[in-house]
Protein backbone atom coordinates (compact mmCIF):
# COMPACT_ATOMS: atom_id res chain seq x y z
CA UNK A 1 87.28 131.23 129.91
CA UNK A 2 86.24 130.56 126.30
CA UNK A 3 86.74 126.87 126.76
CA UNK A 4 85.11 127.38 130.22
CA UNK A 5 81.91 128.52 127.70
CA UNK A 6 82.11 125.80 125.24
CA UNK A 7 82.18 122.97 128.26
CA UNK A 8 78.90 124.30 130.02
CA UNK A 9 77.14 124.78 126.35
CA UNK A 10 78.14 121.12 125.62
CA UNK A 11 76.82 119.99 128.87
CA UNK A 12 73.17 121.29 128.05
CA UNK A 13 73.10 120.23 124.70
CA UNK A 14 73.90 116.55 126.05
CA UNK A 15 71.35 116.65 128.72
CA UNK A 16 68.82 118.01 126.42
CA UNK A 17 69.72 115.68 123.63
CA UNK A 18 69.24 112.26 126.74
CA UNK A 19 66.10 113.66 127.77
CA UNK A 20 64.28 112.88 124.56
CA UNK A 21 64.58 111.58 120.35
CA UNK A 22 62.39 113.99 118.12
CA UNK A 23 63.17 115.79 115.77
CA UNK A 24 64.41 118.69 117.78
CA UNK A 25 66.62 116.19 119.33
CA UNK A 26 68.33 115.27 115.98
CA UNK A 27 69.01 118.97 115.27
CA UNK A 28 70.56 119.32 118.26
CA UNK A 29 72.82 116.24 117.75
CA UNK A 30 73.75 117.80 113.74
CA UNK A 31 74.43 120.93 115.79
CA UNK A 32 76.40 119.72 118.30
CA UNK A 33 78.69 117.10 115.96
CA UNK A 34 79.35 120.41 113.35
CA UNK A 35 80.41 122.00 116.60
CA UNK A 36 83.20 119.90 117.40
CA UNK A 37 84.13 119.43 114.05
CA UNK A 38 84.49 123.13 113.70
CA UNK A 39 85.82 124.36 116.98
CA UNK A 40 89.23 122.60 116.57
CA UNK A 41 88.97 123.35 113.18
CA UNK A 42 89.40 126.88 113.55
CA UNK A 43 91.97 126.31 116.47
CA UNK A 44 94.45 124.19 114.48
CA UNK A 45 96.17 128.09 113.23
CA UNK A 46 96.84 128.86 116.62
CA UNK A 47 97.96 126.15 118.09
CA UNK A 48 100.60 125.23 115.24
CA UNK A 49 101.86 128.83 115.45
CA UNK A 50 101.63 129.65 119.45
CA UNK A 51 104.80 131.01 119.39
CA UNK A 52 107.44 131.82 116.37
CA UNK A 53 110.50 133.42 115.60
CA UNK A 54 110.57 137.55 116.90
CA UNK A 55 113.96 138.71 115.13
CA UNK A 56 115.97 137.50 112.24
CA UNK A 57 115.04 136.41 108.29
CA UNK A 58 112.34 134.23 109.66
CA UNK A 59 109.93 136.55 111.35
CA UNK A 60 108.58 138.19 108.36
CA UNK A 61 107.74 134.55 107.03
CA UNK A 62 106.20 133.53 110.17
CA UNK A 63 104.21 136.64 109.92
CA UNK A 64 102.91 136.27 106.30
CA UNK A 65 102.25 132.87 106.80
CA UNK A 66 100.62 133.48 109.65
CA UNK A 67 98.40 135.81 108.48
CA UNK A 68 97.38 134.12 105.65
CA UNK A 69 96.57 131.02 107.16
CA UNK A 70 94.45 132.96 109.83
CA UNK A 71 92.31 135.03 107.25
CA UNK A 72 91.67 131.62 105.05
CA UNK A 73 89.77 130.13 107.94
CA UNK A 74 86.70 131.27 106.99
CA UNK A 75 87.12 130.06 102.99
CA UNK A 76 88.31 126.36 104.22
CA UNK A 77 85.48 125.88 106.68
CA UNK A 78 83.19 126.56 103.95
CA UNK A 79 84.36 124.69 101.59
């Protein structure tokens, strides 16, 4: 559904970025490009660690890790 979201957004940013070049335009275009540099950015945590070990020695190291990769998003996208 999210994705769903994203899709439609790109579509009118892309028919509002063909329709004319001013300077609106470019900012739309910046916008857009830091969008898809960002969005699979901040979806690379999830996808490496879908799924992960439940029981045994490992879990509690999938969990930190995990979590700390999760609440550093924020600090690498700024930097």
């Amino acid at each position: 559904m999210a994705g769903d979201y994203f899709s439609l957004n790109f579509e009118v940013l892309i028919t509002k970025l063909r329709s004319s070049n001013n300077a609106e335009t470019q900012q739309y275009r910046k916008a857009t490009k830091a969008l898809l540099v960002l969005i699979p950015l901040l979806g690379v945590t999830y996808i490496l660690f879908i799924t992960g070990p439940t029981e045994g020695p490992y879990a509690y190291l999938f969990s930190y890790i995990r979590a700390f990769l999760l609440s550093t998003q924020g600090l690498t996208v700024a930097l």
